[in-house]
PDB file of N, CA and C in Angstrom:
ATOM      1  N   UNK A   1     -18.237  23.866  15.601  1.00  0.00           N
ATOM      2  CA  UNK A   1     -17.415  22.650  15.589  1.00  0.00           C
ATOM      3  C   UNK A   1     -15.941  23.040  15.715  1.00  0.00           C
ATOM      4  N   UNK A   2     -15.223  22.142  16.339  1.00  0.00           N
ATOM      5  CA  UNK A   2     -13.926  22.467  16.757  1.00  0.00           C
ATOM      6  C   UNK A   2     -13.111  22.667  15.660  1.00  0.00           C
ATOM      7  N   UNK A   3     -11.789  23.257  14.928  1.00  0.00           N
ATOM      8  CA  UNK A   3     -10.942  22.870  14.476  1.00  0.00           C
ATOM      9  C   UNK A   3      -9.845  23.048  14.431  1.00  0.00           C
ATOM     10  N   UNK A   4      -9.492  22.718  15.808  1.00  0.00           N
ATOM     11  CA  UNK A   4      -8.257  22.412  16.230  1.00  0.00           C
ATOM     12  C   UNK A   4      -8.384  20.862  17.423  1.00  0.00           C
ATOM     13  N   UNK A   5      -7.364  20.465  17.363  1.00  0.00           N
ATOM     14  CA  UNK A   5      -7.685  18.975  18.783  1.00  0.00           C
ATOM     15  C   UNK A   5      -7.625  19.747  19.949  1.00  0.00           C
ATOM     16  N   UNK A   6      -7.118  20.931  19.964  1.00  0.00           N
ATOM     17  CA  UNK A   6      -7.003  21.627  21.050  1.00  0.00           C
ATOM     18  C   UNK A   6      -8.730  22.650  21.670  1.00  0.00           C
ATOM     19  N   UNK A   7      -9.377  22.860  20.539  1.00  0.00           N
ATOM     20  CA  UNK A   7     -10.387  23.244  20.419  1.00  0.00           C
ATOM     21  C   UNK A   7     -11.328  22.160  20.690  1.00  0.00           C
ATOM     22  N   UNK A   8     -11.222  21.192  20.254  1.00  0.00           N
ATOM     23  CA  UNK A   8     -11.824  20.213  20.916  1.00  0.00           C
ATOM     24  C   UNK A   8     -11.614  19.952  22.232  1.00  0.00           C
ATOM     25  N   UNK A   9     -10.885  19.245  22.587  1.00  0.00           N
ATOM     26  CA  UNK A   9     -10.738  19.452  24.216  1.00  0.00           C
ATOM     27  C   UNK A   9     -10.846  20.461  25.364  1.00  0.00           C
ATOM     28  N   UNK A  10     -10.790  21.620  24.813  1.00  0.00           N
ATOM     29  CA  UNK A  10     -11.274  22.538  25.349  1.00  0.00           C
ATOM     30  C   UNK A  10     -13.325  21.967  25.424  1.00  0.00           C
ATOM     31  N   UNK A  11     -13.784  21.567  25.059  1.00  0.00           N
ATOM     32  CA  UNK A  11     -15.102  21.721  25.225  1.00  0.00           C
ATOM     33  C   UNK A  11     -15.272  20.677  26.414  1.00  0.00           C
ATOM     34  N   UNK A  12     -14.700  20.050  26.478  1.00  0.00           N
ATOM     35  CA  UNK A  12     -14.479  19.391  27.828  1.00  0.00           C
ATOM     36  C   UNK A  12     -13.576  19.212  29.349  1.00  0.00           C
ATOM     37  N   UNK A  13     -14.194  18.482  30.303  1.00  0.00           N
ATOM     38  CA  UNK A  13     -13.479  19.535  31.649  1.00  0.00           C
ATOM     39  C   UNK A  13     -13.658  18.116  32.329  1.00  0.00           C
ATOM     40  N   UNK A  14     -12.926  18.123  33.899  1.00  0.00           N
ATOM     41  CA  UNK A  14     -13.129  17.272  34.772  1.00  0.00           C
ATOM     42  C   UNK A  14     -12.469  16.275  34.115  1.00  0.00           C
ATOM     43  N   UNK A  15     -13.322  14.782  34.839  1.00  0.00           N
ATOM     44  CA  UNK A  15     -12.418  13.942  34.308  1.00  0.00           C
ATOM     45  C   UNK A  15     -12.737  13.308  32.718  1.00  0.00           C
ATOM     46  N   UNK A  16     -13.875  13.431  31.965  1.00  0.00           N
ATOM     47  CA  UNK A  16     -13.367  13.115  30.501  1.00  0.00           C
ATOM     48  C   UNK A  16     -12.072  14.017  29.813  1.00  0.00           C
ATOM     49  N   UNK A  17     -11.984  15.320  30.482  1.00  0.00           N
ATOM     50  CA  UNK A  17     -11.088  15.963  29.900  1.00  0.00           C
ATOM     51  C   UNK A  17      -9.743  15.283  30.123  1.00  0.00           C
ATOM     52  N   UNK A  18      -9.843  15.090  31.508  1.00  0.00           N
ATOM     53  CA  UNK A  18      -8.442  14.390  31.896  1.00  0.00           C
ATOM     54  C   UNK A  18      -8.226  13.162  30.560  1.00  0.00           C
ATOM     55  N   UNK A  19      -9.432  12.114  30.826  1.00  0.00           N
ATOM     56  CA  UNK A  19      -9.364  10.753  30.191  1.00  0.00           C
ATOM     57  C   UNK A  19      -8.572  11.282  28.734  1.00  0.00           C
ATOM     58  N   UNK A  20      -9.423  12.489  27.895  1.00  0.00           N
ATOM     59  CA  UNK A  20      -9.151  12.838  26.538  1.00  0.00           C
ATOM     60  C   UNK A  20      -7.499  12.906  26.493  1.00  0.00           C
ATOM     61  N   UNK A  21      -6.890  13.599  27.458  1.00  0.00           N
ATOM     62  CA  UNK A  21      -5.717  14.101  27.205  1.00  0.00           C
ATOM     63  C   UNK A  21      -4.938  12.688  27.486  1.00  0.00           C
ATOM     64  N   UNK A  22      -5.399  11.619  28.188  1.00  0.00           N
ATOM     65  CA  UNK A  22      -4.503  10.884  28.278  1.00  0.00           C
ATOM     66  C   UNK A  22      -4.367  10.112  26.773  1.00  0.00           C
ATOM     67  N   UNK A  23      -5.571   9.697  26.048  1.00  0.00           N
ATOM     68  CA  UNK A  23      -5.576   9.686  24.498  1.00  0.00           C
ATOM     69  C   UNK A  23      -4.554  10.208  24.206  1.00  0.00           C
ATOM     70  N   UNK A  24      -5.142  11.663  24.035  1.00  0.00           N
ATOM     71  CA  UNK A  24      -3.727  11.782  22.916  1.00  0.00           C
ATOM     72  C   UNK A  24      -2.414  11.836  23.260  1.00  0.00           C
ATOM     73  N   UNK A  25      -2.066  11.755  24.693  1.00  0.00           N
ATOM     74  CA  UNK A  25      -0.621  11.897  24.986  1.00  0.00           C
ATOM     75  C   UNK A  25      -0.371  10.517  24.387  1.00  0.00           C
ATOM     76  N   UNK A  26      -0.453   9.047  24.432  1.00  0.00           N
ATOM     77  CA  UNK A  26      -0.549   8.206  24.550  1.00  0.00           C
ATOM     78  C   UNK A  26      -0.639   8.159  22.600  1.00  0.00           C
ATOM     79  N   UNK A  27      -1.080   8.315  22.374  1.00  0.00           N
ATOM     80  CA  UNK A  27      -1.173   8.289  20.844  1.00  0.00           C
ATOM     81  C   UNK A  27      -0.166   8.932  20.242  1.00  0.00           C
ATOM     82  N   UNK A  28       0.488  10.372  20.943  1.00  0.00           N
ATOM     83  CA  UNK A  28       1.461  11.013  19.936  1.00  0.00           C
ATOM     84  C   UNK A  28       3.015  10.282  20.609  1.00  0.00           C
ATOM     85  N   UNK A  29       2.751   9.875  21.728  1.00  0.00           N
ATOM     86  CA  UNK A  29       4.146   9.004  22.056  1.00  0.00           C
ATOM     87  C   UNK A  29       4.087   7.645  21.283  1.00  0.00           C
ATOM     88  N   UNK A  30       3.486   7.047  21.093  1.00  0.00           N
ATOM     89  CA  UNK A  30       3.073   6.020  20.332  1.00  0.00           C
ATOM     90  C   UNK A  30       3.729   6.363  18.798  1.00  0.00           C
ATOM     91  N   UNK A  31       3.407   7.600  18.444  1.00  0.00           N
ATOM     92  CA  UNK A  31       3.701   7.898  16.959  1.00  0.00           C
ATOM     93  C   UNK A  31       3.967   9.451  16.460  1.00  0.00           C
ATOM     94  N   UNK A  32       4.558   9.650  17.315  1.00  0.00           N
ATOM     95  CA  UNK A  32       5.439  11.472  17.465  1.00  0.00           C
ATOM     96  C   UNK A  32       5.737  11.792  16.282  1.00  0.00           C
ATOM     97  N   UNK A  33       5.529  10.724  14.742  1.00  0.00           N
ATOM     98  CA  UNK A  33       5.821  11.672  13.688  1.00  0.00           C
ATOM     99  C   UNK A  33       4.262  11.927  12.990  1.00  0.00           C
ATOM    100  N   UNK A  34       3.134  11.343  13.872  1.00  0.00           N
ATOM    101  CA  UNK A  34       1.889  11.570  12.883  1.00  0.00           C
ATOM    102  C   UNK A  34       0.973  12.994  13.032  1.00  0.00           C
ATOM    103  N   UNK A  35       0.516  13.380  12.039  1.00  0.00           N
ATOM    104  CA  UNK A  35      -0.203  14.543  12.489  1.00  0.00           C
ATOM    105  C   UNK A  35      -1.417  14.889  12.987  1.00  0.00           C
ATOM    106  N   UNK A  36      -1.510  15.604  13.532  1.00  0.00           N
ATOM    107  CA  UNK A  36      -3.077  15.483  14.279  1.00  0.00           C
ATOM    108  C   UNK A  36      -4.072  16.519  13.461  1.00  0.00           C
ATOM    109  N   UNK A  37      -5.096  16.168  13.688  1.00  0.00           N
ATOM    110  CA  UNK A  37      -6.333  17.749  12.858  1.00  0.00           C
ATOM    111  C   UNK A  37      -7.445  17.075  13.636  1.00  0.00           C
ATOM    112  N   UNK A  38      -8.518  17.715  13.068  1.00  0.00           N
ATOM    113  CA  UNK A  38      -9.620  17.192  13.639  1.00  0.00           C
ATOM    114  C   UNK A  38     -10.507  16.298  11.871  1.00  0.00           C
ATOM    115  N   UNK A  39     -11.047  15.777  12.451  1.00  0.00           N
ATOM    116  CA  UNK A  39     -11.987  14.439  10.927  1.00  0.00           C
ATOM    117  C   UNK A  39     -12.821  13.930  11.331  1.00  0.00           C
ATOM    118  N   UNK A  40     -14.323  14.360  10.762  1.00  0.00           N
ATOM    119  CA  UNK A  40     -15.508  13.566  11.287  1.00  0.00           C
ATOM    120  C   UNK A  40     -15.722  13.953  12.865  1.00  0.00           C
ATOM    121  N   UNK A  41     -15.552  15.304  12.899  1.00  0.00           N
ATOM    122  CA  UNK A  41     -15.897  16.293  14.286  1.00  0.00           C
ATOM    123  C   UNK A  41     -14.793  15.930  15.361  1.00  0.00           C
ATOM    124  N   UNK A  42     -13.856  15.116  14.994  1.00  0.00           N
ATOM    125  CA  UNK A  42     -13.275  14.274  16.819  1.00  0.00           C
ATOM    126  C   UNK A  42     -11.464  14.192  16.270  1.00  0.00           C
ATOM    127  N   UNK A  43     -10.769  14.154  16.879  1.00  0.00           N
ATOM    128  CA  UNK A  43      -9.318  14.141  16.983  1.00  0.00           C
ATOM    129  C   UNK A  43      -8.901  12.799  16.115  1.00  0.00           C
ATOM    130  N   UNK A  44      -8.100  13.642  15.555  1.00  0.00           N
ATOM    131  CA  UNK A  44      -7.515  12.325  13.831  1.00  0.00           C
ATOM    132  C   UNK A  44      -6.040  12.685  13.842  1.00  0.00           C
ATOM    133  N   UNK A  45      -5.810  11.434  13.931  1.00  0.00           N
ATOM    134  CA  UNK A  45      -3.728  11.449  13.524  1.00  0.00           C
ATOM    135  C   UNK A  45      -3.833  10.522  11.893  1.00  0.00           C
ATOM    136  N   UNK A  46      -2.921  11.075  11.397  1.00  0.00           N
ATOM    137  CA  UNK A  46      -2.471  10.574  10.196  1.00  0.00           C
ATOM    138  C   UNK A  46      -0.974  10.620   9.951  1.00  0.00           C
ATOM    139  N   UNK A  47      -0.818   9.395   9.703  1.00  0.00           N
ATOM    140  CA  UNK A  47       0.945   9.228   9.029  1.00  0.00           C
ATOM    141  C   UNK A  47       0.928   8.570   8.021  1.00  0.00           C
ATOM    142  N   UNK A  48       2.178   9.310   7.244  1.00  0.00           N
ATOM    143  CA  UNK A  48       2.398   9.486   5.824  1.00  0.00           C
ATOM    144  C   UNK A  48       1.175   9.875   5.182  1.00  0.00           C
ATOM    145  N   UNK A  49       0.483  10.425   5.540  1.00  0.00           N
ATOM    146  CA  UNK A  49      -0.921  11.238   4.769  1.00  0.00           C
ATOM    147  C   UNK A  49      -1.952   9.924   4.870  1.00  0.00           C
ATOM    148  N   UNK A  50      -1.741   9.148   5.513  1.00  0.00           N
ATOM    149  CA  UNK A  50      -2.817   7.968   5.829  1.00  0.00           C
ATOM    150  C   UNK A  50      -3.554   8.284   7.086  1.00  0.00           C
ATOM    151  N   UNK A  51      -5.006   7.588   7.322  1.00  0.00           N
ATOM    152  CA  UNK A  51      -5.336   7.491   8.906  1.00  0.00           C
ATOM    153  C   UNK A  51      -4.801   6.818   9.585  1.00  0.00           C
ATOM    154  N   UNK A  52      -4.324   7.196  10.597  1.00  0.00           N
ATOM    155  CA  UNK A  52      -3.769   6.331  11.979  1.00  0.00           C
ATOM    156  C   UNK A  52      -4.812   5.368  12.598  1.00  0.00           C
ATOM    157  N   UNK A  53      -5.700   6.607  13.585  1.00  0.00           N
ATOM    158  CA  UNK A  53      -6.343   6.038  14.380  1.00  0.00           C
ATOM    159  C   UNK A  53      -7.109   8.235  14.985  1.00  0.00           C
ATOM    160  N   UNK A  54      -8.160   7.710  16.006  1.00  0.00           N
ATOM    161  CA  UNK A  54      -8.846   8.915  16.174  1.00  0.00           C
ATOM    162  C   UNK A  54      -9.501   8.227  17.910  1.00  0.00           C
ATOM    163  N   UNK A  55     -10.149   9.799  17.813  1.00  0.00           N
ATOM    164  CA  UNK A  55     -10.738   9.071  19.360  1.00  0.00           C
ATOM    165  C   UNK A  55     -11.851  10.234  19.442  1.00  0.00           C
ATOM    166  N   UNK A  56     -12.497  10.180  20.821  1.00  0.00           N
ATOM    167  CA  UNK A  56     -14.008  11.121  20.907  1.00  0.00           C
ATOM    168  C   UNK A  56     -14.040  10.732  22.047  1.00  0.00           C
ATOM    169  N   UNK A  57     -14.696  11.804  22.962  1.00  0.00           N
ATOM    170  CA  UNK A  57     -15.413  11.735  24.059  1.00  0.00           C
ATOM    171  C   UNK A  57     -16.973  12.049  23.970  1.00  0.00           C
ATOM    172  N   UNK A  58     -16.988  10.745  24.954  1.00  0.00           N
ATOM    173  CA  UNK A  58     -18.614  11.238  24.985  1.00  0.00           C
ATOM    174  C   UNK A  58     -19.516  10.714  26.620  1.00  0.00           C
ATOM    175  N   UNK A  59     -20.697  10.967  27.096  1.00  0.00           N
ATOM    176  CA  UNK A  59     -21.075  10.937  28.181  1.00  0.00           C
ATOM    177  C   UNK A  59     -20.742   9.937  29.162  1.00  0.00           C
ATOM    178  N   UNK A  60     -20.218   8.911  28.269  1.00  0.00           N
ATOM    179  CA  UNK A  60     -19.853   7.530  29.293  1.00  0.00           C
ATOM    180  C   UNK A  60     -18.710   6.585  29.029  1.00  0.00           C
ATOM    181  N   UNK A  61     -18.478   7.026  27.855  1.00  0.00           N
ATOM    182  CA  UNK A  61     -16.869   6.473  27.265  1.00  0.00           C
ATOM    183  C   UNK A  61     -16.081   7.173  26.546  1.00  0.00           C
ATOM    184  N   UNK A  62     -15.200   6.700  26.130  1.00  0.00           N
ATOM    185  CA  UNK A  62     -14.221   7.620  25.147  1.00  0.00           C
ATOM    186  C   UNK A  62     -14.219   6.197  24.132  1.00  0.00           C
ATOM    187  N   UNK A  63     -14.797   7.234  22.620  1.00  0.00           N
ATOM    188  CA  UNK A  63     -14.414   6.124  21.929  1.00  0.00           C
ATOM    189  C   UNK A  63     -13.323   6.250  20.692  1.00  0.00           C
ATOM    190  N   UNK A  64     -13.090   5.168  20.712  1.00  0.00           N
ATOM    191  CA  UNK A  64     -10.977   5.013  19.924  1.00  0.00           C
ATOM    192  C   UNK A  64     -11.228   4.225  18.451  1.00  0.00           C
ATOM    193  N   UNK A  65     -11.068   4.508  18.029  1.00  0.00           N
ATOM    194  CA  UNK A  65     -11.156   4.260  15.926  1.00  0.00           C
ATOM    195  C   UNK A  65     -10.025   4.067  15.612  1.00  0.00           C
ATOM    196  N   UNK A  66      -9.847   2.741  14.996  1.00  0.00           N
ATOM    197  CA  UNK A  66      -8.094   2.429  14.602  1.00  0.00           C
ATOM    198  C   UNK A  66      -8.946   1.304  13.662  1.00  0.00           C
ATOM    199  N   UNK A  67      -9.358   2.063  12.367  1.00  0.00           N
ATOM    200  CA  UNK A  67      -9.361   1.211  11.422  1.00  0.00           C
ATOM    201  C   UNK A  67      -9.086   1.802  10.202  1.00  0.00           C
ATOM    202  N   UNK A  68      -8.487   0.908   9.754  1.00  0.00           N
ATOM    203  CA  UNK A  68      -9.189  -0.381   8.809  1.00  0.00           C
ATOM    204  C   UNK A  68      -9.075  -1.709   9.837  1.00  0.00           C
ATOM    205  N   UNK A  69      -7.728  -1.920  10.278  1.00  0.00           N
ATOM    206  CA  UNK A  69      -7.348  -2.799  10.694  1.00  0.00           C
ATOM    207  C   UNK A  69      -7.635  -3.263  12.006  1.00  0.00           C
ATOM    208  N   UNK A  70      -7.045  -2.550  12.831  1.00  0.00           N
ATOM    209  CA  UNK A  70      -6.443  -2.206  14.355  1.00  0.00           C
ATOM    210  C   UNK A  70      -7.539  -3.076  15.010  1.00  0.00           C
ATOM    211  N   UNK A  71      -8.622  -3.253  14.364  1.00  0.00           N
ATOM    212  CA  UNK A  71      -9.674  -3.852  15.608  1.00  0.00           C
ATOM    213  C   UNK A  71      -9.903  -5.401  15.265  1.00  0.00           C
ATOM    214  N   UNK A  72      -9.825  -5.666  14.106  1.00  0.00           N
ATOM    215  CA  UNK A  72      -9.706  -7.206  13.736  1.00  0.00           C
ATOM    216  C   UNK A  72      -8.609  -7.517  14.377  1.00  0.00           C
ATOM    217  N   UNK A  73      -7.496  -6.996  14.098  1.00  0.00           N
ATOM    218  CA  UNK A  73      -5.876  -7.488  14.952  1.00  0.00           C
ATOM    219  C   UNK A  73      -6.281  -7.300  16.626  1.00  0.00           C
ATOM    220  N   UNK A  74      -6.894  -6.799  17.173  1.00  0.00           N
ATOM    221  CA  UNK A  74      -7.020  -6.895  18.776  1.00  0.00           C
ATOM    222  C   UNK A  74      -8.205  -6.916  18.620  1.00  0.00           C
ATOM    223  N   UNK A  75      -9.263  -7.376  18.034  1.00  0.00           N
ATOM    224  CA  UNK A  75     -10.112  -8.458  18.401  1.00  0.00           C
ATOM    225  C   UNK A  75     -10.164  -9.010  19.739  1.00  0.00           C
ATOM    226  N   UNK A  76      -9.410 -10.080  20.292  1.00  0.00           N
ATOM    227  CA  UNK A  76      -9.445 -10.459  22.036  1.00  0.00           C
ATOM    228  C   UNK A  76      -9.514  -9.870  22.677  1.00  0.00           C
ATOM    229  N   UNK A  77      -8.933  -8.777  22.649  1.00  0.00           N
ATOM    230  CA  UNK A  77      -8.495  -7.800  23.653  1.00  0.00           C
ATOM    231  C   UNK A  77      -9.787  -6.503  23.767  1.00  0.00           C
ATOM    232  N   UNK A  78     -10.151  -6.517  22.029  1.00  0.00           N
ATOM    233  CA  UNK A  78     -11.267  -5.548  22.264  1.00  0.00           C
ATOM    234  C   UNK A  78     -12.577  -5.935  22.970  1.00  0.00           C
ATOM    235  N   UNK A  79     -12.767  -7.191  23.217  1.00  0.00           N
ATOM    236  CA  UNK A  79     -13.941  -7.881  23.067  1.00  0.00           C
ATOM    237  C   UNK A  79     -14.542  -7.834  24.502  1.00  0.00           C
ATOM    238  N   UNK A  80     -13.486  -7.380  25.508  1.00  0.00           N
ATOM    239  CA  UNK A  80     -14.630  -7.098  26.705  1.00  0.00           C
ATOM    240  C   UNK A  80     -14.854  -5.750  26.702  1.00  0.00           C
ATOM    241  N   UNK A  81     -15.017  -4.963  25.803  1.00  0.00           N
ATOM    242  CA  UNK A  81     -15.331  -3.539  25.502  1.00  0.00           C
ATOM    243  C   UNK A  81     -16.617  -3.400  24.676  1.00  0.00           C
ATOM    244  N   UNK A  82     -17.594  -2.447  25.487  1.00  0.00           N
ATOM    245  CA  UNK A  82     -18.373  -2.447  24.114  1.00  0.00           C
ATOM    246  C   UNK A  82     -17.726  -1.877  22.683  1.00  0.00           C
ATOM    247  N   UNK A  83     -18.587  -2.641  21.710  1.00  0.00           N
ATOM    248  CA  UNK A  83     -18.097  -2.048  20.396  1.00  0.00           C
ATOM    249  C   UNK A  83     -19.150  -1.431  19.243  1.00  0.00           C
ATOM    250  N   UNK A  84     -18.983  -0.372  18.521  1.00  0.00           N
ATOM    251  CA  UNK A  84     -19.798  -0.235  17.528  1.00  0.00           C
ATOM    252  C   UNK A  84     -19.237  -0.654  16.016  1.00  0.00           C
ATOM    253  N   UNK A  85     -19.575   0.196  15.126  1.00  0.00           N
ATOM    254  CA  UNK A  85     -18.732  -0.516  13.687  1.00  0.00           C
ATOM    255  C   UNK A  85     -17.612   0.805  13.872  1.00  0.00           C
ATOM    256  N   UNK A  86     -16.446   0.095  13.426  1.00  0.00           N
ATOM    257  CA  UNK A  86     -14.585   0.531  14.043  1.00  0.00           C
ATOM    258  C   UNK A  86     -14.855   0.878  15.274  1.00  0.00           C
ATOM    259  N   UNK A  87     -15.451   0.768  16.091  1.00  0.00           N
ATOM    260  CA  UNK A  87     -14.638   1.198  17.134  1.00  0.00           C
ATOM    261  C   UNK A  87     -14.986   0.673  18.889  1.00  0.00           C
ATOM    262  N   UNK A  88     -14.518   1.220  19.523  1.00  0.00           N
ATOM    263  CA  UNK A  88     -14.450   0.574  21.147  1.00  0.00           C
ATOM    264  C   UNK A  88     -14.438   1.968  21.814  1.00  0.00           C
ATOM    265  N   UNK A  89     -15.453   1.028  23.146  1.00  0.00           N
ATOM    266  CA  UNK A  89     -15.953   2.185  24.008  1.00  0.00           C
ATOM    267  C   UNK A  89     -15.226   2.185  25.197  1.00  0.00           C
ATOM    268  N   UNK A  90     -14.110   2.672  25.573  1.00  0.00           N
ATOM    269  CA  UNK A  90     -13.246   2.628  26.995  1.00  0.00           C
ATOM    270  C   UNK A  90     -14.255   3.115  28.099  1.00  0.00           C
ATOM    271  N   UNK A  91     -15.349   2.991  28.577  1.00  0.00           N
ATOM    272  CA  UNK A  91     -15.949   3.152  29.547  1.00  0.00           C
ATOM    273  C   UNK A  91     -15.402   3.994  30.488  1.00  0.00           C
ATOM    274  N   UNK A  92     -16.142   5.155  31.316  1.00  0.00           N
ATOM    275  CA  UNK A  92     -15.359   6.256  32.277  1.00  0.00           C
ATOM    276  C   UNK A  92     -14.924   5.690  33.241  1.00  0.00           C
ATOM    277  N   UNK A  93     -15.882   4.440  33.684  1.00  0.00           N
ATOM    278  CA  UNK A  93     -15.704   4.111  35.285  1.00  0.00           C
ATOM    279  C   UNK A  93     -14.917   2.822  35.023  1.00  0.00           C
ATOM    280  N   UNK A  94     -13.655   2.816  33.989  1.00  0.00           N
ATOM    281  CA  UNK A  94     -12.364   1.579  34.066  1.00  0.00           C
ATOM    282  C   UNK A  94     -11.485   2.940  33.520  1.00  0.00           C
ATOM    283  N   UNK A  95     -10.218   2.537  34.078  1.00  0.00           N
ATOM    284  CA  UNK A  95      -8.743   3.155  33.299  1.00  0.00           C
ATOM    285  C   UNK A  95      -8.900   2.491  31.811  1.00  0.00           C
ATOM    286  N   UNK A  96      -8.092   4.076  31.540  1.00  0.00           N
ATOM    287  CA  UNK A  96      -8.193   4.131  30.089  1.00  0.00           C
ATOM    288  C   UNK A  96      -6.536   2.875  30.433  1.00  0.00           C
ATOM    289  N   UNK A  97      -6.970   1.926  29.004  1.00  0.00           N
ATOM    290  CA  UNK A  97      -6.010   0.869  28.767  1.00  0.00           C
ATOM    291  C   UNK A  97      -5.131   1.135  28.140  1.00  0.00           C
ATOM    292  N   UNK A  98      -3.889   1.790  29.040  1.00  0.00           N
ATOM    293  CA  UNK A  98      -2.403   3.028  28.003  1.00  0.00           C
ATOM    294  C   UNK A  98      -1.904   1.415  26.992  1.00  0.00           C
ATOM    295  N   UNK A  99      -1.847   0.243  27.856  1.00  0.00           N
ATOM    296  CA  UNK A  99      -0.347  -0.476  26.899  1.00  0.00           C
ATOM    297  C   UNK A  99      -1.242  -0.798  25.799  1.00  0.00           C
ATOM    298  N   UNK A 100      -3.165  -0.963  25.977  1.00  0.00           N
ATOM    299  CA  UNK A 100      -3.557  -1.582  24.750  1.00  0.00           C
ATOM    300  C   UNK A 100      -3.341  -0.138  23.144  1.00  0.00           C
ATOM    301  N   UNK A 101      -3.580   0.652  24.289  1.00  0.00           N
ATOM    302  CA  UNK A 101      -3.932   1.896  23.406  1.00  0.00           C
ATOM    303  C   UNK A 101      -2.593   2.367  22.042  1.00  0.00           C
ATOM    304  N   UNK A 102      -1.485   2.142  23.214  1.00  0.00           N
ATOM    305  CA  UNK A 102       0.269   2.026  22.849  1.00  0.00           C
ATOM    306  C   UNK A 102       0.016   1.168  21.755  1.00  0.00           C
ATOM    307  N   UNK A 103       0.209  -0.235  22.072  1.00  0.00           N
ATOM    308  CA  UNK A 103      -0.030  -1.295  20.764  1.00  0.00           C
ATOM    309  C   UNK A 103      -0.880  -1.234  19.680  1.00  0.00           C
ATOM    310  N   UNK A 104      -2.219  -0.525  19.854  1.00  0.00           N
ATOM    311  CA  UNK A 104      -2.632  -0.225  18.572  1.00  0.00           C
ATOM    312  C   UNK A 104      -2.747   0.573  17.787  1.00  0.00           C
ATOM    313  N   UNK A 105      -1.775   1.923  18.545  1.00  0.00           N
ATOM    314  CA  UNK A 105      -1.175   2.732  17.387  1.00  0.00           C
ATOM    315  C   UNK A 105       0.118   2.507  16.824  1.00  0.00           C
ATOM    316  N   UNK A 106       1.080   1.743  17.221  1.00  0.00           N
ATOM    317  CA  UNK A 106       2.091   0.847  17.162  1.00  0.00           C
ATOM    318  C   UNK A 106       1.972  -0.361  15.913  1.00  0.00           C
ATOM    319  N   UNK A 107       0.604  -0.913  16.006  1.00  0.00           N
ATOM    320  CA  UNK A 107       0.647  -1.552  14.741  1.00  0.00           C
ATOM    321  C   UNK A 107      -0.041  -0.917  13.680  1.00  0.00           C
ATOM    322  N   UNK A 108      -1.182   0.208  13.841  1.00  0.00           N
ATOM    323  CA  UNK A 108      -1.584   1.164  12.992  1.00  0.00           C
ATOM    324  C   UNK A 108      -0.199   1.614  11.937  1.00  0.00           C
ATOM    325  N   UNK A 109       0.926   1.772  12.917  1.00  0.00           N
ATOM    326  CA  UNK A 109       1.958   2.882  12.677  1.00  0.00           C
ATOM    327  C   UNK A 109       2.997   1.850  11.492  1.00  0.00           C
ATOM    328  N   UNK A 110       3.051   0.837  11.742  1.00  0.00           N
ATOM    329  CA  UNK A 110       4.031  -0.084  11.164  1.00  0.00           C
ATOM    330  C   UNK A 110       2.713  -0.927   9.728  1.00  0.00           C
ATOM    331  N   UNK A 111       1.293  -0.774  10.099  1.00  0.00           N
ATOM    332  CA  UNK A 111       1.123  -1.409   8.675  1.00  0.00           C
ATOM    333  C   UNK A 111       0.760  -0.331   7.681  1.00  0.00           C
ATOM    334  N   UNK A 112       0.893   1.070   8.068  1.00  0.00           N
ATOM    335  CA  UNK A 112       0.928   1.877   6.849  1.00  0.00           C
ATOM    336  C   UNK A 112       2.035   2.148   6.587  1.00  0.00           C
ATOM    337  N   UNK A 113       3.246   1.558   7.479  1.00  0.00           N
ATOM    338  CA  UNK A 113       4.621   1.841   6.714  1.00  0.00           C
ATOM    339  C   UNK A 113       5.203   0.851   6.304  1.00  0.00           C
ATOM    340  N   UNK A 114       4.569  -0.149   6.680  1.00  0.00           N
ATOM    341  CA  UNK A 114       4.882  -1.589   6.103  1.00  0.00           C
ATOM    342  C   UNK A 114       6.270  -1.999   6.683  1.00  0.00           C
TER     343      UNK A 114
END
């Protein structure tokens, strides 16, 4: 098991690798002071020692975890996505969604700092 995010992504190539990296670029511009590790096998940011939000690749989507909250608050927006419990499946064969992705580490980022 990986433990580094960098070790993680390394296990992947082509284009999920691409998709992965656009995650986290997109997540640490979003929130350039949170830290990254790995949690529950897959890439985890935390600010102020809280969870942010996380993400995973896998054979047909990349899936994005922004809870407690993040998914009741974009609810509409999540809803033409498949979903499991926390989270949403960005499907390979659509662009990964940067401004939704932006906004919900954006409000991740502002309700643990209140």
């Amino acid at each position: 098991m990986a433990e580094t995010v960098d070790e993680y992504l390394a296990g992947f190539d082509g284009e999920v690798r691409t998709r992965l990296d656009t995650m986290r670029e997109l997540i640490r511009a979003a929130a350039p002071e949170a830290t990254e590790a790995i949690a529950y096998g897959m890439p985890a940011y935390r600010l102020d020692g809280k969870p942010l939000v996380y993400f995973a690749g896998y054979d047909r989507h990349v899936g994005f975890y922004a809870t407690p909250n993040g998914h009741e608050a974009f609810a509409a927006e999540f809803a033409r996505y498949r979903q499991g419990k926390g989270s949403v499946q960005f499907p390979h064969d659509e662009p990964i969604p940067a401004d939704l992705v932006r906004r919900v580490v954006a409000f991740r980022a502002q309700t643990i700092r209140g």
